[in-house]
N, C-alpha and C. Protein backbone atom coordinates (compact mmCIF):
# COMPACT_ATOMS: atom_id res chain seq x y z
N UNK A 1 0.83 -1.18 0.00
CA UNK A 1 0.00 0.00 0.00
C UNK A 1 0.88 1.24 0.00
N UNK A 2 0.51 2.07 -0.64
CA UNK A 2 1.58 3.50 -1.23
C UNK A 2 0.77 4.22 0.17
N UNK A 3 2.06 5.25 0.67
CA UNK A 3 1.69 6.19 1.20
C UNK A 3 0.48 7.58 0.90
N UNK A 4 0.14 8.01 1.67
CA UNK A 4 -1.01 9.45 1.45
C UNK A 4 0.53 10.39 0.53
N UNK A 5 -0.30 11.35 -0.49
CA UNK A 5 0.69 11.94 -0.73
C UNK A 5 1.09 12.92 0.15
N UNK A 6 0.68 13.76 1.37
CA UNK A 6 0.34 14.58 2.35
C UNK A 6 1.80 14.15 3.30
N UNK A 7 1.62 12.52 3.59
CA UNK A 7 3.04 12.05 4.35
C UNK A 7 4.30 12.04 3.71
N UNK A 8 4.15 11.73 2.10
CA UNK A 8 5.00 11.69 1.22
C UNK A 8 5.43 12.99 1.09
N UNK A 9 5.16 13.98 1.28
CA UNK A 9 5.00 15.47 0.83
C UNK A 9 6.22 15.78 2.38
N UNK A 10 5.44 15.44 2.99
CA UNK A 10 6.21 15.86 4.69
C UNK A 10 7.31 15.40 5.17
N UNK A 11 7.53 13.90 4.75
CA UNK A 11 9.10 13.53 4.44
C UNK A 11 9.90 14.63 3.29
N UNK A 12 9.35 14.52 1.90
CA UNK A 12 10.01 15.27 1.23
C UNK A 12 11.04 16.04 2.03
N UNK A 13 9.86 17.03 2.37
CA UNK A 13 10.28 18.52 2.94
C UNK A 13 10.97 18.27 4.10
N UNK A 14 11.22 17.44 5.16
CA UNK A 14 11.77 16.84 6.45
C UNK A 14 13.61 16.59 5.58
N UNK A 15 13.77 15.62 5.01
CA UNK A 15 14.87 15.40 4.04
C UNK A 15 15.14 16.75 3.40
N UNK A 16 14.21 17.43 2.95
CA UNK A 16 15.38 18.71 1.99
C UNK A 16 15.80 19.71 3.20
N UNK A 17 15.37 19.89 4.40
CA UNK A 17 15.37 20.48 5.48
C UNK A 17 16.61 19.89 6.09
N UNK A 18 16.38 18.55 5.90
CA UNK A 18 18.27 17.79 6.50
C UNK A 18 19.13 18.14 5.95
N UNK A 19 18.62 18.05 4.45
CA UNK A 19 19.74 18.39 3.62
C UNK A 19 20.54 19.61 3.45
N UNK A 20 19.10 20.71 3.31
CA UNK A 20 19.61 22.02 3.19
C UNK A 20 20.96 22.15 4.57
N UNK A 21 20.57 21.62 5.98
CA UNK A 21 21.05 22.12 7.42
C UNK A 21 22.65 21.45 7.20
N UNK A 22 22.83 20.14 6.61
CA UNK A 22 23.84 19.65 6.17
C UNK A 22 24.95 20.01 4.66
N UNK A 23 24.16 21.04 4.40
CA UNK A 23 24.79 21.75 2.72
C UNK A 23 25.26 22.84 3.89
N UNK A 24 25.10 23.25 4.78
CA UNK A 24 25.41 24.52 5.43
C UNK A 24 26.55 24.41 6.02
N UNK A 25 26.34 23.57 6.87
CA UNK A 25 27.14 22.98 7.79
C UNK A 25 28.86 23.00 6.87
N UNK A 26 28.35 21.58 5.76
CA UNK A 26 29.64 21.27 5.01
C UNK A 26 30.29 22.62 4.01
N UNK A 27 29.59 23.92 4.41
CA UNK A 27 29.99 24.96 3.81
C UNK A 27 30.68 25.58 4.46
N UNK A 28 30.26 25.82 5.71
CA UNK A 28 31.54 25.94 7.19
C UNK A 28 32.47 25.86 6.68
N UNK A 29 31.86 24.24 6.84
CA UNK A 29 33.67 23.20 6.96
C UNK A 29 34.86 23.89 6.26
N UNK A 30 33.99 23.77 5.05
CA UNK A 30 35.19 24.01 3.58
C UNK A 30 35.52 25.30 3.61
N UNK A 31 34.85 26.10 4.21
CA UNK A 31 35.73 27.63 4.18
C UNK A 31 36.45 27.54 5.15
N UNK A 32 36.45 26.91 6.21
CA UNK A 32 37.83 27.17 7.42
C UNK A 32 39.07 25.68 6.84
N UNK A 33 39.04 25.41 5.78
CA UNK A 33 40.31 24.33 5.39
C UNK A 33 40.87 24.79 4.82
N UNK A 34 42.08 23.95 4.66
CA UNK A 34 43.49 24.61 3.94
C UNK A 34 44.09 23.23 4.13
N UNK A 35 45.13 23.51 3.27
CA UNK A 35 45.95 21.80 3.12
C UNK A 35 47.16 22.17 2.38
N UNK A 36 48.46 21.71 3.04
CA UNK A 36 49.87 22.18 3.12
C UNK A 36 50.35 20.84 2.44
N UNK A 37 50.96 21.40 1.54
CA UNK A 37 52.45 20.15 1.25
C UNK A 37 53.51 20.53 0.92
N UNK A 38 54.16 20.06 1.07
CA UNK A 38 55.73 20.00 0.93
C UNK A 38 55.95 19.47 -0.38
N UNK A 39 57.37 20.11 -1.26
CA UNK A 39 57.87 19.91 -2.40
C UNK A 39 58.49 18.13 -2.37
N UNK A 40 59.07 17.69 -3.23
CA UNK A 40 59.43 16.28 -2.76
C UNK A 40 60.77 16.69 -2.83
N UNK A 41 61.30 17.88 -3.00
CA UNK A 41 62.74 18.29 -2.82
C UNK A 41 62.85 18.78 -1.25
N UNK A 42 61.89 19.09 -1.14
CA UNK A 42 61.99 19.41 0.47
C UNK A 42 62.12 20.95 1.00
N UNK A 43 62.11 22.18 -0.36
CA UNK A 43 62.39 23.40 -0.32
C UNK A 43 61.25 23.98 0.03
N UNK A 44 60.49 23.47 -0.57
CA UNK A 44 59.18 24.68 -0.61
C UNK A 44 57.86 23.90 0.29
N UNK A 45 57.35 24.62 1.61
CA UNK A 45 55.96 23.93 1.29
C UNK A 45 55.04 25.12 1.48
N UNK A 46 53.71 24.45 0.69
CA UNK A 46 52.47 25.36 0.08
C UNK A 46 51.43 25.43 1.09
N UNK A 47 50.32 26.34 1.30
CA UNK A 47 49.25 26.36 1.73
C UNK A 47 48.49 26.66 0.55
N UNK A 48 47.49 25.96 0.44
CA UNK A 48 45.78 26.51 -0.15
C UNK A 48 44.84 26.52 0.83
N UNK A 49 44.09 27.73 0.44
CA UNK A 49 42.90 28.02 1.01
C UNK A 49 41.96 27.29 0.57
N UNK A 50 40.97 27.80 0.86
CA UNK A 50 39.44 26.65 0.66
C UNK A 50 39.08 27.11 -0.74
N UNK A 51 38.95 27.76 -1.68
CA UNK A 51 38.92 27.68 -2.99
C UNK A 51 40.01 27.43 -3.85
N UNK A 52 41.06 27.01 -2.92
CA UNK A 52 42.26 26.22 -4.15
C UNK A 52 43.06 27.29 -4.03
N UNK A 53 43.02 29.03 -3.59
CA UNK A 53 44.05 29.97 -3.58
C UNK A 53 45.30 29.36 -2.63
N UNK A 54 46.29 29.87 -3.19
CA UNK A 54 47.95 29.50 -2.85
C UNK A 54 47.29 31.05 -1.89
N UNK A 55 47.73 30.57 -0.36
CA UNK A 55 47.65 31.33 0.75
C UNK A 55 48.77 31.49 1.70
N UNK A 56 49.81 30.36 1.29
CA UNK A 56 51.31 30.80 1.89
C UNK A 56 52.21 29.84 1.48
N UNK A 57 53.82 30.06 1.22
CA UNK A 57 54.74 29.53 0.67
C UNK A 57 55.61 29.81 1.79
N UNK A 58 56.61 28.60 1.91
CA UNK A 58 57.05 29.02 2.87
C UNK A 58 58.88 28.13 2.28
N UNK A 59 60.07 29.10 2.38
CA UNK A 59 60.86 28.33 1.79
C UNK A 59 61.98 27.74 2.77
N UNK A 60 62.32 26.18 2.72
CA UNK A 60 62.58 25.75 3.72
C UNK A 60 64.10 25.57 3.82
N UNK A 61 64.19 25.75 5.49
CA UNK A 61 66.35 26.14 5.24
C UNK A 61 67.04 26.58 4.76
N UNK A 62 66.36 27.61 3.74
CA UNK A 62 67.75 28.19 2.79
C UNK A 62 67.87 27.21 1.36
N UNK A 63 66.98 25.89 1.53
CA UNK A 63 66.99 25.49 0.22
C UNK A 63 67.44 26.24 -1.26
N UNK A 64 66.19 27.27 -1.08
CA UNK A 64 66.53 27.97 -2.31
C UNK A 64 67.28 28.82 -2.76
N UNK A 65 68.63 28.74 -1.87
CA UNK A 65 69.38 30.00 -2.25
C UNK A 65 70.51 29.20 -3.24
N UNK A 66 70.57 27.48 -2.96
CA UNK A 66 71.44 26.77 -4.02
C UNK A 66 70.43 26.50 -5.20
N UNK A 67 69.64 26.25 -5.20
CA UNK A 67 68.34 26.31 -6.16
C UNK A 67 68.06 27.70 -7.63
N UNK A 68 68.65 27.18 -8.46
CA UNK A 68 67.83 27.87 -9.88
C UNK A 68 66.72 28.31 -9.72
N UNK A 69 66.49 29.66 -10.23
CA UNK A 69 65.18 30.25 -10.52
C UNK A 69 63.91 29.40 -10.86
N UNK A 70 64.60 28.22 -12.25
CA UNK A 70 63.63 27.24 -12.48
C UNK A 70 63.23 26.22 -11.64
N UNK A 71 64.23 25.91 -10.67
CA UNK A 71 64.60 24.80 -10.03
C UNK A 71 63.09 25.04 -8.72
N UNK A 72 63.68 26.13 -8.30
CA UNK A 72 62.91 27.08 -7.17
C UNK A 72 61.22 27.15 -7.74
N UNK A 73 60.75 27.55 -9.07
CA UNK A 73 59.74 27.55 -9.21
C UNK A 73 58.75 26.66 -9.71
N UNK A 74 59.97 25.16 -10.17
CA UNK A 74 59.11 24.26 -9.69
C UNK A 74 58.76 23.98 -8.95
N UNK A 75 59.78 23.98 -7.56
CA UNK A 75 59.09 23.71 -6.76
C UNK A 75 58.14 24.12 -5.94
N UNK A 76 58.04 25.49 -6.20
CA UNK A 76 56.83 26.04 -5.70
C UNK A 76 55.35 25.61 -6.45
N UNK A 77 55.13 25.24 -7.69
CA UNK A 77 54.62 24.60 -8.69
C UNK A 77 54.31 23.57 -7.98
N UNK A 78 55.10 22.58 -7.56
CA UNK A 78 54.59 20.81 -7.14
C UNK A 78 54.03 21.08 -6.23
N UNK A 79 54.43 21.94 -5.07
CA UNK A 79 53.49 22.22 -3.53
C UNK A 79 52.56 22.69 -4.07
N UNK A 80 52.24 23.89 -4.40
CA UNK A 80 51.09 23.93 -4.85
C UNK A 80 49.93 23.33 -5.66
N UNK A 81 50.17 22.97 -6.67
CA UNK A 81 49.46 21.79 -7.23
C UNK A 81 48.92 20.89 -6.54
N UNK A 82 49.90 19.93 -5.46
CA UNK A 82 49.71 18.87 -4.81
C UNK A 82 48.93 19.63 -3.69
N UNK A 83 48.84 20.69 -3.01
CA UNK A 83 47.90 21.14 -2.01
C UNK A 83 46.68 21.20 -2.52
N UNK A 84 46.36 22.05 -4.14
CA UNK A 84 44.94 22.37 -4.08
C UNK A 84 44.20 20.87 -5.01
N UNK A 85 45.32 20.02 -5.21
CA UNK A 85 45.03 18.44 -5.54
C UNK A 85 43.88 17.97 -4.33
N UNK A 86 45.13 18.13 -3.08
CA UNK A 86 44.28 17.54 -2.02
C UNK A 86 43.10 18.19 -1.73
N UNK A 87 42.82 19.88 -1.56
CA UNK A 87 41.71 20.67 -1.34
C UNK A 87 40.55 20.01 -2.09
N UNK A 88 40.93 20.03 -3.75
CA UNK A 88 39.89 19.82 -4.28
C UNK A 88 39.08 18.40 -4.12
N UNK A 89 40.11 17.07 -3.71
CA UNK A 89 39.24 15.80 -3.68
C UNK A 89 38.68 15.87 -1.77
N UNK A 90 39.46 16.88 -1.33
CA UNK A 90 39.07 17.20 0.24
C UNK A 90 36.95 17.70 -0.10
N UNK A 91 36.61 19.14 -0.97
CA UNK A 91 35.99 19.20 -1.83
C UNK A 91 34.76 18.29 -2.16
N UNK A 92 35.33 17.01 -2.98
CA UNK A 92 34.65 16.23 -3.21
C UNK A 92 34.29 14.79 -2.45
N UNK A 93 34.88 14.55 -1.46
CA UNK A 93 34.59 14.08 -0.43
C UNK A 93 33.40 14.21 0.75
N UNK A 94 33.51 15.70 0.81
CA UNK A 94 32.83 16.52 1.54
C UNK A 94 30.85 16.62 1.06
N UNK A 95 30.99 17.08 -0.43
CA UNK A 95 29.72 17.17 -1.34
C UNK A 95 29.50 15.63 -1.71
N UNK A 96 30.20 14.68 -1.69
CA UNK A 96 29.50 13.19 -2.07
C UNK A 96 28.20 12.81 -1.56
N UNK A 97 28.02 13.04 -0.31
CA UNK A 97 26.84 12.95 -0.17
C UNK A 97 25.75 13.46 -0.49
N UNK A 98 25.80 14.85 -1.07
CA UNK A 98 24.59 15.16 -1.59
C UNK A 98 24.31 15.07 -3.01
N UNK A 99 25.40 14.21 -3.51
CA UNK A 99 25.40 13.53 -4.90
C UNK A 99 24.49 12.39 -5.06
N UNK A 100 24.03 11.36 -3.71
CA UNK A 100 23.95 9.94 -3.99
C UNK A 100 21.42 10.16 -3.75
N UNK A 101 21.29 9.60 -4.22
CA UNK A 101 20.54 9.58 -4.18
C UNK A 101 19.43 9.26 -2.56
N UNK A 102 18.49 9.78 -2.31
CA UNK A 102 18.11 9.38 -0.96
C UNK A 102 17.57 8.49 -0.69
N UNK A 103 17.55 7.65 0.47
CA UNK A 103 17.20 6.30 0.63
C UNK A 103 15.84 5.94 1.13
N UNK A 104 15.37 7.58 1.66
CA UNK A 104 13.82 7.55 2.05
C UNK A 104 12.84 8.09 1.00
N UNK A 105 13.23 8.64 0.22
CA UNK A 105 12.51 8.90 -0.77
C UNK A 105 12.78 8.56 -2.16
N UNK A 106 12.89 7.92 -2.91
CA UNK A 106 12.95 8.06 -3.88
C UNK A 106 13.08 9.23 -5.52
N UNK A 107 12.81 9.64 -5.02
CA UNK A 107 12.08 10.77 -6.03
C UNK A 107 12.96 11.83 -5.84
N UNK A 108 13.77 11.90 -4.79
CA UNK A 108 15.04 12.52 -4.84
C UNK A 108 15.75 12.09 -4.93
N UNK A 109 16.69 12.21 -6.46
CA UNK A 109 17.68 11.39 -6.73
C UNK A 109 19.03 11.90 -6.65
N UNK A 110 19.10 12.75 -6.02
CA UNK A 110 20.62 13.51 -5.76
C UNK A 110 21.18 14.23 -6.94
N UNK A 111 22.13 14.56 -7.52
CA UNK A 111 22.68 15.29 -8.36
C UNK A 111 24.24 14.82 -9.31
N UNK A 112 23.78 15.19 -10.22
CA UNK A 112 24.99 14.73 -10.65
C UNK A 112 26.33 15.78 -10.34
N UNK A 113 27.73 15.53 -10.57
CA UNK A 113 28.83 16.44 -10.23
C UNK A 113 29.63 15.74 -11.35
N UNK A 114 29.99 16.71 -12.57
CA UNK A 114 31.60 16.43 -13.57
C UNK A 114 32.65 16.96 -12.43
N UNK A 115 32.82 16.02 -11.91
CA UNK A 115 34.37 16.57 -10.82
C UNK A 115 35.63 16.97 -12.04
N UNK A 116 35.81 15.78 -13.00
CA UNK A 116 36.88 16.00 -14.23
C UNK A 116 36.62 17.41 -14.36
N UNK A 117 35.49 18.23 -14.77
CA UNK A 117 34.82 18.99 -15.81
C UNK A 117 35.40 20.04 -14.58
N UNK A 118 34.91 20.18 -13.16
CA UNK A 118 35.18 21.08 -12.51
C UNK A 118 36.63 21.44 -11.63
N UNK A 119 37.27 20.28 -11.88
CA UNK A 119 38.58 20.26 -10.92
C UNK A 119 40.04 19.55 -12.19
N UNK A 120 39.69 18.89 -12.90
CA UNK A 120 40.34 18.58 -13.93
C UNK A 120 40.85 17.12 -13.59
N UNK A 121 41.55 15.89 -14.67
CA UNK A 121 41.21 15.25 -14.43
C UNK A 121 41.71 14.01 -13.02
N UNK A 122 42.81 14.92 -12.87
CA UNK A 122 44.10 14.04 -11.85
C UNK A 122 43.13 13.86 -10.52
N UNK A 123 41.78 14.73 -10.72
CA UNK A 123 41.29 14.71 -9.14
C UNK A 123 40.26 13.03 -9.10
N UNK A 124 40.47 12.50 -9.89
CA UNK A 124 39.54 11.42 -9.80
C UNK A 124 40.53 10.58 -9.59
N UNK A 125 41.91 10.16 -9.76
CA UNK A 125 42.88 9.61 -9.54
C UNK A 125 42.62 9.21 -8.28
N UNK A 126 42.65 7.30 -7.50
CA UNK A 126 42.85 7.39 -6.43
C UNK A 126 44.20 8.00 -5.90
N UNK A 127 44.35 8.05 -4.31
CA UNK A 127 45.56 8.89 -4.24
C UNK A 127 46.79 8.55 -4.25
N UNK A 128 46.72 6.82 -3.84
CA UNK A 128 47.72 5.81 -4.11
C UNK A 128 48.22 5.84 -5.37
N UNK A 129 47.59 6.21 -6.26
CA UNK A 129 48.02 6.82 -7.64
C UNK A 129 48.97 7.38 -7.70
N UNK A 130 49.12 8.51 -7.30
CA UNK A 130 50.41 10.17 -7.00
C UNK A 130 51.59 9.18 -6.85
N UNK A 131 52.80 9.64 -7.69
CA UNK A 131 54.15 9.12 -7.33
C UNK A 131 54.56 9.13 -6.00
N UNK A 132 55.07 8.03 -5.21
CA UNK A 132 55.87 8.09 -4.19
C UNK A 132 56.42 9.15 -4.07
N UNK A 133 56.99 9.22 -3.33
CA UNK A 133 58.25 10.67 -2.67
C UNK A 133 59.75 9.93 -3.39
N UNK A 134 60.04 8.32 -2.34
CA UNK A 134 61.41 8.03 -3.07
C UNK A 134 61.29 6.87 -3.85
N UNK A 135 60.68 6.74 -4.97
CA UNK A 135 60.49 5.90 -5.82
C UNK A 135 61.85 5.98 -6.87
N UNK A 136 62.32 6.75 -7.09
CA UNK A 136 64.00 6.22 -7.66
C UNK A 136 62.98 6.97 -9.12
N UNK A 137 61.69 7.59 -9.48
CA UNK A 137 61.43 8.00 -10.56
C UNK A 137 61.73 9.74 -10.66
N UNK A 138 62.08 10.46 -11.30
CA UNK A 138 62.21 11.96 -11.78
C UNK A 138 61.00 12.18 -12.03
N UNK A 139 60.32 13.36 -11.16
CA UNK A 139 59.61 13.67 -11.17
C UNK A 139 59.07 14.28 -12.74
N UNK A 140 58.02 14.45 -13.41
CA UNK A 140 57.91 14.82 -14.73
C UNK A 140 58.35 16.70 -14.33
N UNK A 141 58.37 17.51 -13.49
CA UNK A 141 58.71 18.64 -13.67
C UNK A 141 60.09 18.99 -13.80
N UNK A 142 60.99 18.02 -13.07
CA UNK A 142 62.08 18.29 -13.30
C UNK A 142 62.16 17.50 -14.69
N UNK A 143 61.56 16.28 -15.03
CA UNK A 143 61.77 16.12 -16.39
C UNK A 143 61.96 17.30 -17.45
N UNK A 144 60.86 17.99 -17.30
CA UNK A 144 60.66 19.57 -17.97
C UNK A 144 61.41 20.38 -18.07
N UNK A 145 62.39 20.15 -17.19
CA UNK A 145 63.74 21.23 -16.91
C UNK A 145 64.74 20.67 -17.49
N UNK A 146 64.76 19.41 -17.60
CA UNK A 146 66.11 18.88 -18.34
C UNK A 146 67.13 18.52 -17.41
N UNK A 147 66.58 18.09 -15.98
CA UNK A 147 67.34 17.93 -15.13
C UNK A 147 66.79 17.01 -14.15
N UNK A 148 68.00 16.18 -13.71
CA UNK A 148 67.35 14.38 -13.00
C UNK A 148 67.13 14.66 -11.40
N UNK A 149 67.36 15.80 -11.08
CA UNK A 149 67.08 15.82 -9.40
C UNK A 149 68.57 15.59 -8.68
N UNK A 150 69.22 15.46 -9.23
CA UNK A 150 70.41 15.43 -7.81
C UNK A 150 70.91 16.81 -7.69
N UNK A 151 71.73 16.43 -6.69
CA UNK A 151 72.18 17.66 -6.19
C UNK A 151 73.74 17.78 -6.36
């Protein structure tokens, strides 16, 4: 036997009321985060803010005073990248749930999200993916430079 539509109606609105209080909430969240990494050279590490802005660099020991201009701005390049990497699947972690469809109603089927489309595509990558730190591989940026990483 199907529900009155009156009860059906009152869940609805009970669920978008959770939902809305929980879209709020996880809006908090994401404006007070930030997520730091370190270069895999060990010179530079990055902050991003909660929309992916580079919010502080910080250069470590004097690294960069033996460090090339290029050398130096890769590595400010990999921290950064790799911070607003993490922000953004931090991001999509966060909104998954109001992606999946609801389990008391039907008829709300959640939403779709192009994460590729909005974050590009490395963010769908699990994270075990990302090169090691000492995997014995050259990183592709110093590839770019024409130079193998030693010192």
């Amino acid at each position: 036997m199907t529900e009155p539509l009156e009860k059906r109606l009152e869940k609805a609105m009970a669920e978008l009321q959770a939902a809305q209080e929980a879209v709020a909430r996880t809006e908090r969240e994401l404006r007070q985060a930030s997520f730091t990494v370190l270069s895999s050279d060990r010179a530079v590490r990055a902050t991003v803010g909660p929309q992916g802005e580079l919010s502080g660099i910080e250069f470590l020991e004097n690294k960069y005073r033996a460090m090339s201009p290029q050398e130096l701005a890769a590595s400010v390049l990999e921290a950064a990248n790799a911070a607003r990497l993490k922000m953004n699947r931090h991001v999509m972690k966060a909104m998954a749930p109001f992606t999946e469809p609801s389990s008391g109603i039907p008829e709300l089927k959640g939403f779709e999200v192009d994460w590729e489309r909005i974050f590009g595509p490395e963010v769908l990558r699990d994270d075990d993916e990302d090169m090691p730190r000492d995997t014995g591989v050259t990183p592709a940026w110093r590839d770019a430079l024409g130079e193998d990483g030693e010192d």
